[in-house]
N, C-alpha and C. Protein backbone atom coordinates (compact mmCIF):
# COMPACT_ATOMS: atom_id res chain seq x y z
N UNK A 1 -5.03 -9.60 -12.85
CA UNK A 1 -5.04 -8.19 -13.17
C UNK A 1 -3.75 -7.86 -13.92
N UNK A 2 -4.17 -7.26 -15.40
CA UNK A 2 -2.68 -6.89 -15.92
C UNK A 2 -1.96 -5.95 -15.03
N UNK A 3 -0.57 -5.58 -15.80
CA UNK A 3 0.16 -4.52 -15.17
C UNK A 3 -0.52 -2.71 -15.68
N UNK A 4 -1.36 -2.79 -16.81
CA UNK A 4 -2.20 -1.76 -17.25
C UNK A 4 -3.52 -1.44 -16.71
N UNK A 5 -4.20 -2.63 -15.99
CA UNK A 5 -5.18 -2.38 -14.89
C UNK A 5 -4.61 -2.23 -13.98
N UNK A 6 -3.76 -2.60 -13.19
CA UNK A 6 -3.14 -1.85 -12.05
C UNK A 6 -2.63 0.00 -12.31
N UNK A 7 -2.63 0.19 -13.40
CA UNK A 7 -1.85 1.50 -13.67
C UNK A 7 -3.44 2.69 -13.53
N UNK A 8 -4.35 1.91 -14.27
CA UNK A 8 -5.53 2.59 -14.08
C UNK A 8 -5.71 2.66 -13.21
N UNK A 9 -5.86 1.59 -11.88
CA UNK A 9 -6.37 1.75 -10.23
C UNK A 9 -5.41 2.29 -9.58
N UNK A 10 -4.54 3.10 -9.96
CA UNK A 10 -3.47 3.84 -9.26
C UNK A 10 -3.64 5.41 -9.42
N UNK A 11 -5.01 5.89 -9.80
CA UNK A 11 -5.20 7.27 -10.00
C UNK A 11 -5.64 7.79 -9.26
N UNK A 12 -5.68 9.24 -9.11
CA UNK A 12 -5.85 10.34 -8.38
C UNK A 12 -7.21 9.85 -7.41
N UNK A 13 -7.17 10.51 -6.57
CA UNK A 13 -9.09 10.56 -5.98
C UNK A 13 -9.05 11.76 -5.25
N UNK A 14 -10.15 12.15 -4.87
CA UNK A 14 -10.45 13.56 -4.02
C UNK A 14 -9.74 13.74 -2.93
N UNK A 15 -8.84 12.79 -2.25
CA UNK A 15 -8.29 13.04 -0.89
C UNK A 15 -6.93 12.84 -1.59
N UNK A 16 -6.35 12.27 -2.78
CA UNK A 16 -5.13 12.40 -3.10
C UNK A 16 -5.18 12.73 -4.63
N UNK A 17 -4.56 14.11 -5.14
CA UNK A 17 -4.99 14.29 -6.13
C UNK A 17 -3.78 14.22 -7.09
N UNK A 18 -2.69 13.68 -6.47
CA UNK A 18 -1.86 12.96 -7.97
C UNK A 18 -1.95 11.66 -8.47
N UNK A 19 -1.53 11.14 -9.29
CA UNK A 19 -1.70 10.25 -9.83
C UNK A 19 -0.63 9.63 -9.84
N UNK A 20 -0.63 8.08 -9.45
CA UNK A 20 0.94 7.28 -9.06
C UNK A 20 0.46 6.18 -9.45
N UNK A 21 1.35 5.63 -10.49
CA UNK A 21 1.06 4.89 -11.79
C UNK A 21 2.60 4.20 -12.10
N UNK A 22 2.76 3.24 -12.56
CA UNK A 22 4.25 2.46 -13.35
C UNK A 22 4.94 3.60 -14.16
N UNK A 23 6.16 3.50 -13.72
CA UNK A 23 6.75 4.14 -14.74
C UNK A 23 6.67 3.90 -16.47
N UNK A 24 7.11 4.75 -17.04
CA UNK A 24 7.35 4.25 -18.94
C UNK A 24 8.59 4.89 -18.88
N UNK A 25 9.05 4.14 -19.87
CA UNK A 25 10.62 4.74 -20.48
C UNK A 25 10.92 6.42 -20.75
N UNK A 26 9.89 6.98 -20.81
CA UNK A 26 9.67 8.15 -20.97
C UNK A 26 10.09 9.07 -19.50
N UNK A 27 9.57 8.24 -18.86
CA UNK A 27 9.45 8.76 -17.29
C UNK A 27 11.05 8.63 -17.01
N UNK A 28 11.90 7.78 -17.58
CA UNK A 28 13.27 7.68 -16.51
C UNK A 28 14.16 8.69 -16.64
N UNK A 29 14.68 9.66 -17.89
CA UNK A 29 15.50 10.77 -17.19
C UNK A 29 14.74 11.49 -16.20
N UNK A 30 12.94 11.91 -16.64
CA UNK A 30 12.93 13.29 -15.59
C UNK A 30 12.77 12.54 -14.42
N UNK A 31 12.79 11.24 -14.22
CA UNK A 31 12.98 10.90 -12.73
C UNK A 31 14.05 10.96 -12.04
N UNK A 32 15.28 10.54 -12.66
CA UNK A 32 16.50 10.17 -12.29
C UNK A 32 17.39 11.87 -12.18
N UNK A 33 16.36 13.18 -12.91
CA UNK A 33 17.07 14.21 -12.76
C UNK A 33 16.12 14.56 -11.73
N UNK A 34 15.02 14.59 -11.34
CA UNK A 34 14.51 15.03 -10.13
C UNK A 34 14.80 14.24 -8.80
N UNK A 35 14.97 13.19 -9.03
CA UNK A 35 16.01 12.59 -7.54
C UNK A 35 17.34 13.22 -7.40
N UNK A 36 18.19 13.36 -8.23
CA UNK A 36 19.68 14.02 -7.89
C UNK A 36 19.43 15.63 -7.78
N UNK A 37 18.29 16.55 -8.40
CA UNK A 37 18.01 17.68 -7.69
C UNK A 37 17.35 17.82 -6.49
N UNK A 38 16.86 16.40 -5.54
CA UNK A 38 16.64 15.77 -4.66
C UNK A 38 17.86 16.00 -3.38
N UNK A 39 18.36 15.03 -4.26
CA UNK A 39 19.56 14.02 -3.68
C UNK A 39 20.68 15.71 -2.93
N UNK A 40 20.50 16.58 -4.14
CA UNK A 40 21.72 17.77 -3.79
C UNK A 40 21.15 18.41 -2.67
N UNK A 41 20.16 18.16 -2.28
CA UNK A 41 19.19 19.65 -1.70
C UNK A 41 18.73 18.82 -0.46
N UNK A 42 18.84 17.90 -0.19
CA UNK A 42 18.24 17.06 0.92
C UNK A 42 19.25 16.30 1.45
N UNK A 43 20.03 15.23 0.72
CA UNK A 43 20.91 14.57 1.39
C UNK A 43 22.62 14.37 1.09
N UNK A 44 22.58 14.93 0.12
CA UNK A 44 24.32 15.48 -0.42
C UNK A 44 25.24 16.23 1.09
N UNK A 45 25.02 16.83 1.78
CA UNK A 45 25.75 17.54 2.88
C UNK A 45 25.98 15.86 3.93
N UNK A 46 25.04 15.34 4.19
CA UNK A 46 25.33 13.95 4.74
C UNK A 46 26.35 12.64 4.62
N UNK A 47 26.55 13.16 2.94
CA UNK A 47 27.42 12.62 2.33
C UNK A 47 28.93 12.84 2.37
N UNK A 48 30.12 12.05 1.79
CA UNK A 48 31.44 12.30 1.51
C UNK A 48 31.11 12.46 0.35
N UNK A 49 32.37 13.07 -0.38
CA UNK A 49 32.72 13.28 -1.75
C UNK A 49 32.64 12.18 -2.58
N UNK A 50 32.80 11.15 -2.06
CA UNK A 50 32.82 9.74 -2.67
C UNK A 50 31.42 8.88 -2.96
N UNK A 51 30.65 9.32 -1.55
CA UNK A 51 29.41 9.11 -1.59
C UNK A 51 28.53 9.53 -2.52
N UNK A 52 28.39 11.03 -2.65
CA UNK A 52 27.98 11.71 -3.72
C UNK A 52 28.03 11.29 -5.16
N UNK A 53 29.74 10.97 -5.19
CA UNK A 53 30.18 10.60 -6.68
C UNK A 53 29.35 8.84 -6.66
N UNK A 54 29.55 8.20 -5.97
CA UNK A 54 28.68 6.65 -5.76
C UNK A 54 27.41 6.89 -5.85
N UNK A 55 26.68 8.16 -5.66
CA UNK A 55 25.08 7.88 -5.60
C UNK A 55 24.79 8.36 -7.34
N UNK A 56 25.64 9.67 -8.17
CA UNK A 56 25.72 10.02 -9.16
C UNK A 56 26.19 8.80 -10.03
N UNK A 57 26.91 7.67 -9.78
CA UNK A 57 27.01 6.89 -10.96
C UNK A 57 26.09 5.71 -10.61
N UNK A 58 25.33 5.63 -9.75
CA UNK A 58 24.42 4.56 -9.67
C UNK A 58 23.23 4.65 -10.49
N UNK A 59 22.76 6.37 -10.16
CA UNK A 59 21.62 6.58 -10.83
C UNK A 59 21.61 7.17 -12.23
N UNK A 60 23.28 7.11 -12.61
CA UNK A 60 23.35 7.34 -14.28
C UNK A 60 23.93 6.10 -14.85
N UNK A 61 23.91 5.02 -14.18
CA UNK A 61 24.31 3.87 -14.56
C UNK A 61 23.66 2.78 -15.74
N UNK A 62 23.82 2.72 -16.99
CA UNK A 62 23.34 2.24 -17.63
C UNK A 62 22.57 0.97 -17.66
N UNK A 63 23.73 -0.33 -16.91
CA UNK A 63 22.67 -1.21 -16.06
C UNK A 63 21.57 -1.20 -15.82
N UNK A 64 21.76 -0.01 -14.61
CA UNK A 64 19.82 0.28 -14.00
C UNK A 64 19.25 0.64 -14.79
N UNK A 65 19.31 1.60 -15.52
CA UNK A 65 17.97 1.57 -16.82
C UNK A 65 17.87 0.45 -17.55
N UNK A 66 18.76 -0.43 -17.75
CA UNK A 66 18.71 -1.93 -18.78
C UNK A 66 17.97 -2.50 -17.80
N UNK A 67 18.00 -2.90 -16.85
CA UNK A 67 17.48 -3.72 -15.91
C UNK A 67 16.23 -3.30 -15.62
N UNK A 68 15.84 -1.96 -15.52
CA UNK A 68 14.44 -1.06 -15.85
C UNK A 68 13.80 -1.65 -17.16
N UNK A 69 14.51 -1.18 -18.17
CA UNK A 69 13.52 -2.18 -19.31
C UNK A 69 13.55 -3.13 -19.54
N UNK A 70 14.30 -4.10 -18.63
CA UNK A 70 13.61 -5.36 -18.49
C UNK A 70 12.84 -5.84 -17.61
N UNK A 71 12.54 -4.73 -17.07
CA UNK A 71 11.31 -5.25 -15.73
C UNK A 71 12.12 -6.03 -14.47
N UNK A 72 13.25 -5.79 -14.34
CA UNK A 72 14.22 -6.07 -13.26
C UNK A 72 14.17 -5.19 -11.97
N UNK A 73 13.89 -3.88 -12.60
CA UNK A 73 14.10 -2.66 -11.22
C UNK A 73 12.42 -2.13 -11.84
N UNK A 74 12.23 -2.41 -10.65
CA UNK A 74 10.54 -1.66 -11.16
C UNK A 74 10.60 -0.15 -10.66
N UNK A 75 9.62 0.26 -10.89
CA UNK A 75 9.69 1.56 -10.50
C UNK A 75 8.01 3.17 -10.62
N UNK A 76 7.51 3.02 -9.91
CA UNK A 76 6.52 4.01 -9.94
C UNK A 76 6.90 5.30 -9.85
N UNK A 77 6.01 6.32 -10.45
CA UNK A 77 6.47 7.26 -10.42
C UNK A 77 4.57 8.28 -9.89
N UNK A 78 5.03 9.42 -9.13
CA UNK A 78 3.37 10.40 -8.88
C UNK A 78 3.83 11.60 -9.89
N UNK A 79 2.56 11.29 -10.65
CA UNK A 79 2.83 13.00 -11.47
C UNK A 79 1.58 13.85 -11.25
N UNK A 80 1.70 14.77 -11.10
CA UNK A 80 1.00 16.22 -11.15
C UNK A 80 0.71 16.76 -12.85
N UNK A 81 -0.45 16.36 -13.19
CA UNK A 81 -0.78 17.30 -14.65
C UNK A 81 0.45 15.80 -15.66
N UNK A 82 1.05 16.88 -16.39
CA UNK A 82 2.08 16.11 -16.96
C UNK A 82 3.51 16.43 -16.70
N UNK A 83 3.44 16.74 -15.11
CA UNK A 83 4.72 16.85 -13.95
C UNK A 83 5.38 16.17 -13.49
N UNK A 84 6.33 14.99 -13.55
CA UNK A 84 6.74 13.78 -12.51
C UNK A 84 6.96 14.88 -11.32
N UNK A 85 6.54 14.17 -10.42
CA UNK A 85 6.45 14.74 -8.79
C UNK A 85 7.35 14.08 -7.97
N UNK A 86 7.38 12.56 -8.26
CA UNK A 86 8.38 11.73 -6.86
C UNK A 86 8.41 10.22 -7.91
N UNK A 87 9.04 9.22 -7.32
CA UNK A 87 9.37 8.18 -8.04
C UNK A 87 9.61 7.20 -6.80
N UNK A 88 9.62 6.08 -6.98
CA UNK A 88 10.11 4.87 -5.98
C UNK A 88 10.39 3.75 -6.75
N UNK A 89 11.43 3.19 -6.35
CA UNK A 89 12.14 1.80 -7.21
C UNK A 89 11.86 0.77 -6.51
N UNK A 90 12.18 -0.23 -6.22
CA UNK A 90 12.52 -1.46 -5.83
C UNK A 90 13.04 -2.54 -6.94
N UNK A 91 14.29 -3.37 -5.95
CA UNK A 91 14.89 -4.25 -6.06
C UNK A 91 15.11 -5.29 -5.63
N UNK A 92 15.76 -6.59 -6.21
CA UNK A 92 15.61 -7.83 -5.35
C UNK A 92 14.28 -7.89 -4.79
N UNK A 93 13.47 -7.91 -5.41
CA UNK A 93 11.69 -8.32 -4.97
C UNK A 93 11.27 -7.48 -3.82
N UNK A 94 12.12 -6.64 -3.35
CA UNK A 94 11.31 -6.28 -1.95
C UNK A 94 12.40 -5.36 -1.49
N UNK A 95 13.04 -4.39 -1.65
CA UNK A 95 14.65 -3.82 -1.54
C UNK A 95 13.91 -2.62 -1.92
N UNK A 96 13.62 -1.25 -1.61
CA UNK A 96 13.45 -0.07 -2.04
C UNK A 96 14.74 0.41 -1.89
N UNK A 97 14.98 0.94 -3.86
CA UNK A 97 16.11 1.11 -3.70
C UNK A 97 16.23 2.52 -4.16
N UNK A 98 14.94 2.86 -4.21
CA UNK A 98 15.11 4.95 -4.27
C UNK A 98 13.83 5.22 -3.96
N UNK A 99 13.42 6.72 -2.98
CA UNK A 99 11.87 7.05 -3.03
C UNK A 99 12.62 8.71 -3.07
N UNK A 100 12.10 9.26 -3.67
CA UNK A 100 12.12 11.43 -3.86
C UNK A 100 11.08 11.52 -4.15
N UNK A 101 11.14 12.66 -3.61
CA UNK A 101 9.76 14.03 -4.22
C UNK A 101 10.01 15.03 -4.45
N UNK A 102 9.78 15.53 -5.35
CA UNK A 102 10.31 16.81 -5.75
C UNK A 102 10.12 17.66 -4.70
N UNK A 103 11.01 19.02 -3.89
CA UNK A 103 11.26 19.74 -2.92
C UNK A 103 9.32 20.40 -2.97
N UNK A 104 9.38 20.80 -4.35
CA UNK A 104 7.78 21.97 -3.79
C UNK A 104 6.47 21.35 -3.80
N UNK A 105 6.98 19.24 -3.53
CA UNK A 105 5.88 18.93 -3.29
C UNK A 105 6.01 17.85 -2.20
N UNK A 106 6.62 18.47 -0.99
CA UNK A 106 7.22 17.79 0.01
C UNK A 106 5.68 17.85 1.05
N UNK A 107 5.54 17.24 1.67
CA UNK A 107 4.36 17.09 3.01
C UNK A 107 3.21 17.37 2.48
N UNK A 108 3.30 16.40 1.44
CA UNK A 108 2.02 16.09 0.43
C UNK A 108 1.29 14.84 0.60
N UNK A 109 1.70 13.94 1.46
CA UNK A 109 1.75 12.17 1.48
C UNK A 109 2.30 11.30 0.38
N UNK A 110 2.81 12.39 -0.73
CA UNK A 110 3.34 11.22 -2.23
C UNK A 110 4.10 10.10 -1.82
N UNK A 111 5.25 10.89 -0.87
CA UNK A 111 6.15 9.61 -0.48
C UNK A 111 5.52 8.34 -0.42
N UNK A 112 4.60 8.60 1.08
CA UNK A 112 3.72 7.80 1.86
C UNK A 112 2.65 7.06 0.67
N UNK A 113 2.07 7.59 0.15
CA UNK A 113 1.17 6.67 -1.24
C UNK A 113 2.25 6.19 -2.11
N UNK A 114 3.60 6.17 -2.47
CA UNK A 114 4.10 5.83 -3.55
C UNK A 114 4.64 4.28 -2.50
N UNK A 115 4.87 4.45 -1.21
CA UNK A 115 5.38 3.73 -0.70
C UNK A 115 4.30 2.34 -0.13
N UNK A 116 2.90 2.83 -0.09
CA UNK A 116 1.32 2.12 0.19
C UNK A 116 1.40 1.70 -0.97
N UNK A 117 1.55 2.34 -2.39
CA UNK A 117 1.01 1.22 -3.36
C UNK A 117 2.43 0.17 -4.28
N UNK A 118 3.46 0.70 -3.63
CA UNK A 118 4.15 -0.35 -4.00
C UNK A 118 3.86 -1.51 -2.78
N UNK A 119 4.16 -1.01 -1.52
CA UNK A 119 3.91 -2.59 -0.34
C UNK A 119 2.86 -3.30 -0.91
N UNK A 120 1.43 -2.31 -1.50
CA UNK A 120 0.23 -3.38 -1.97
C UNK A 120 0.68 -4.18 -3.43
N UNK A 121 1.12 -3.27 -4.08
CA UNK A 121 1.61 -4.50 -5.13
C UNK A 121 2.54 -6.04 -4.97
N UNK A 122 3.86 -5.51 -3.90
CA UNK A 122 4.18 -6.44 -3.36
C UNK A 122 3.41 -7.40 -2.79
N UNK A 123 2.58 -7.58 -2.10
CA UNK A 123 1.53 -8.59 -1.33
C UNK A 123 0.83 -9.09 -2.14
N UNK A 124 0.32 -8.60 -2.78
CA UNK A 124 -1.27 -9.24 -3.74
C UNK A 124 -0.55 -9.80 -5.08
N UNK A 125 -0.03 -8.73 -5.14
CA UNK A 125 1.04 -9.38 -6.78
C UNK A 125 2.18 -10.49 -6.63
N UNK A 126 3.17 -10.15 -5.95
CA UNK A 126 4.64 -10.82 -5.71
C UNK A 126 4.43 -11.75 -4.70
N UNK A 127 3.59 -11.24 -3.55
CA UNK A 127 3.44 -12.39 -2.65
C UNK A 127 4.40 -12.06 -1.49
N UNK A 128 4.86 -11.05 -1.52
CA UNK A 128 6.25 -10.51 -0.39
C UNK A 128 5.13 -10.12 0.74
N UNK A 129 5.69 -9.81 1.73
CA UNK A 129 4.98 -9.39 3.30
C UNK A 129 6.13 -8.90 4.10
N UNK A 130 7.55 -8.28 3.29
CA UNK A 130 8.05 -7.38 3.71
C UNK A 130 9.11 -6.60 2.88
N UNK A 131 9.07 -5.44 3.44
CA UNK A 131 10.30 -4.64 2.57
C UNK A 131 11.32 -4.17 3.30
N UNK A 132 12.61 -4.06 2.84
CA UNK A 132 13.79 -3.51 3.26
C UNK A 132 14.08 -2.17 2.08
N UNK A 133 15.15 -1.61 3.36
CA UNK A 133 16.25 -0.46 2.66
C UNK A 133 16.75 0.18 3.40
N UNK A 134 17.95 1.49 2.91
CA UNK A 134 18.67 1.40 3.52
C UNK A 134 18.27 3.03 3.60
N UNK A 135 18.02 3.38 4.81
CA UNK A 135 17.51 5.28 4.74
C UNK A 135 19.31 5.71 4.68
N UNK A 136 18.95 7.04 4.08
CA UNK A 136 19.71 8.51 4.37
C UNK A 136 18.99 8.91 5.55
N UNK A 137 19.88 9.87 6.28
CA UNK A 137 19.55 10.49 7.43
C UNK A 137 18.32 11.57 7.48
N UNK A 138 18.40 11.96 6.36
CA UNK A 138 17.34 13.02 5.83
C UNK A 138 15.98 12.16 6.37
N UNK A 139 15.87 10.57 5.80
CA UNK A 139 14.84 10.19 5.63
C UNK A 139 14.44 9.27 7.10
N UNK A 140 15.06 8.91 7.50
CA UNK A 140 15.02 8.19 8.82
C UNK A 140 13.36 8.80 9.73
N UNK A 141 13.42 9.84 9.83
CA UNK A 141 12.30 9.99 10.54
C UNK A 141 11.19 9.69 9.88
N UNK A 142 10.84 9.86 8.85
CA UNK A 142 9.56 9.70 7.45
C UNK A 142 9.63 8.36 7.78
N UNK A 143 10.70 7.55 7.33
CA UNK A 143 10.04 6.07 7.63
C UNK A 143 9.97 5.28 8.88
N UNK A 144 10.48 5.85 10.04
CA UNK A 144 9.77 5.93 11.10
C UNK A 144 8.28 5.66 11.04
N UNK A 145 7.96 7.74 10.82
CA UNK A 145 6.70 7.63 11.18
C UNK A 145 5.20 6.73 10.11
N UNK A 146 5.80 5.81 8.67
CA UNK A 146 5.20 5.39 8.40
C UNK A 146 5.03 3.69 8.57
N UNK A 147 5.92 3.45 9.75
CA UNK A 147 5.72 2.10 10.04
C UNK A 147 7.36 1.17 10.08
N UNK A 148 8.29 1.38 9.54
CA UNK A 148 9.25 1.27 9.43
C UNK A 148 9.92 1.00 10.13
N UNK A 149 10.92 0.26 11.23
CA UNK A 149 11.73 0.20 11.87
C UNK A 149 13.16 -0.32 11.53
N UNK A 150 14.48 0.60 12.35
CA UNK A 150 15.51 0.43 12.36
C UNK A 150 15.87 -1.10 12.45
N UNK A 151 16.51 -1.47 12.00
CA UNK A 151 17.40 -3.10 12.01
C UNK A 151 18.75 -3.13 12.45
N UNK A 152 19.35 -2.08 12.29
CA UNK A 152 20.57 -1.73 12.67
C UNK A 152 21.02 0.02 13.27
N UNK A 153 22.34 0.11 13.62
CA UNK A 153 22.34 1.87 13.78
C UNK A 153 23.05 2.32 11.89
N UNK A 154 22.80 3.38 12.11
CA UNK A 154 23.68 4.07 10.93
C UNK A 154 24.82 3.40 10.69
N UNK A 155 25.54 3.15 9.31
CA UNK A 155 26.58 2.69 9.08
C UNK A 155 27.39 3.70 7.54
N UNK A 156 28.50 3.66 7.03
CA UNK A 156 28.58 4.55 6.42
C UNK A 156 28.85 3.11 5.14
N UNK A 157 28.94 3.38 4.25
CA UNK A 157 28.60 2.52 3.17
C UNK A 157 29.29 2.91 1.73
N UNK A 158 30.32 3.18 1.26
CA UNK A 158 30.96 4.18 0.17
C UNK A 158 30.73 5.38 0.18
N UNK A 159 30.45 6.03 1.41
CA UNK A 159 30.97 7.23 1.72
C UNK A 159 29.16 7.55 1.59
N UNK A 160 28.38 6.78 1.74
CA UNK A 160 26.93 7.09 1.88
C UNK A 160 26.62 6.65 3.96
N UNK A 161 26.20 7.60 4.35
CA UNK A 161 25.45 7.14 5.82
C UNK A 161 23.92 6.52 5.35
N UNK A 162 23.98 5.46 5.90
CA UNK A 162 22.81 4.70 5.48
C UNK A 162 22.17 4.10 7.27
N UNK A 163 20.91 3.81 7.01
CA UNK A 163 20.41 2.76 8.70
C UNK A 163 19.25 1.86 7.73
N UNK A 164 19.80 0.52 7.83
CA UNK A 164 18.91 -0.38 7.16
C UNK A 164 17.64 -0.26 8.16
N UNK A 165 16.48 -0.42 7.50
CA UNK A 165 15.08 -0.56 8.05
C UNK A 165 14.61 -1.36 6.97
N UNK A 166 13.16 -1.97 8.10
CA UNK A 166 11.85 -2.93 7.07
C UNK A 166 10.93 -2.67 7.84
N UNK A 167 10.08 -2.51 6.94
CA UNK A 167 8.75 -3.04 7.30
C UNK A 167 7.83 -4.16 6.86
N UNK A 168 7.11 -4.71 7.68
CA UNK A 168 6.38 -6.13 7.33
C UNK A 168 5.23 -5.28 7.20
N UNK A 169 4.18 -5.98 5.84
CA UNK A 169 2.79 -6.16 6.06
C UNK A 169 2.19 -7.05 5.45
């Protein structure tokens, strides 16, 4: 299955009506500006000053988009109409290394489907049968309740509070 038939079988249906599909180059500022209007509004107060400034040059870091168009940092994104809604990365084959949703489309399941069809790509595609990362406090309960468990307690990390979790499937 190409990576363009997978993009087709990643569309909307009657019980989920956005559409969560591979990113395009097109997609990476309004993603990377709807995670840090994310990032301010959800998990910035959790943070140090340093943290903040560490999460702002990661995700304006030129690298990661180079490494994006080389198919290094993958990355899906759910859009609404022609809306990006939420986004999810992964790294090192199996490392989620960002998931947001935009605030006015929070307790929607996007997270939860952006996070189902990357694990399924991982398995069938890559061959992985587990994922790691490292929650914000904000997020700790969400991946809880979608299967997720703690590996460690909270640790603070460049001024980021982080609690590594994985899940196997």
């Amino acid at each position: 299955m190409s990576k363009n038939d997978r993009q087709n079988d990643m569309g909307e249906t009657e019980e989920f009506p956005y559409c969560i599909r591979w990113a395009r180059v097109e997609d990476w500022e309004p993603a990377m500006k709807m995670i840090w209007r994310t990032f301010l509004r959800f998990e910035a107060a959790d943070y140090s000053e340093e943290g903040i400034r560490n999460f702002l040059d990661f995700i304006t870091d030129e690298r990661l988009f180079h490494s994006f168009l080389r198919g290094e940092y993958q990355m899906m994104v759910a859009v609404d109409g022609e809306q990006l809604i939420g986004a999810a990365s992964v790294r090192n084959r199996n490392h989620l290394s960002l998931l947001f949703v935009d605030e006015s489309y929070h307790r929607r399941g996007i997270g939860k489907h952006l996070l189902d069809r990357f694990c399924a790509y991982l398995k069938t595609e890559v061959g992985e049968h587990y994922m790691s990362l490292k929650a914000a406090p904000y997020a700790v309960d969400f991946y809880l309740k979608i299967g997720f468990r703690a590996v460690s307690p909270e640790e603070e990390i460049g001024g980021m509070r982080v609690t590594s979790m994985e899940k196997y499937f």
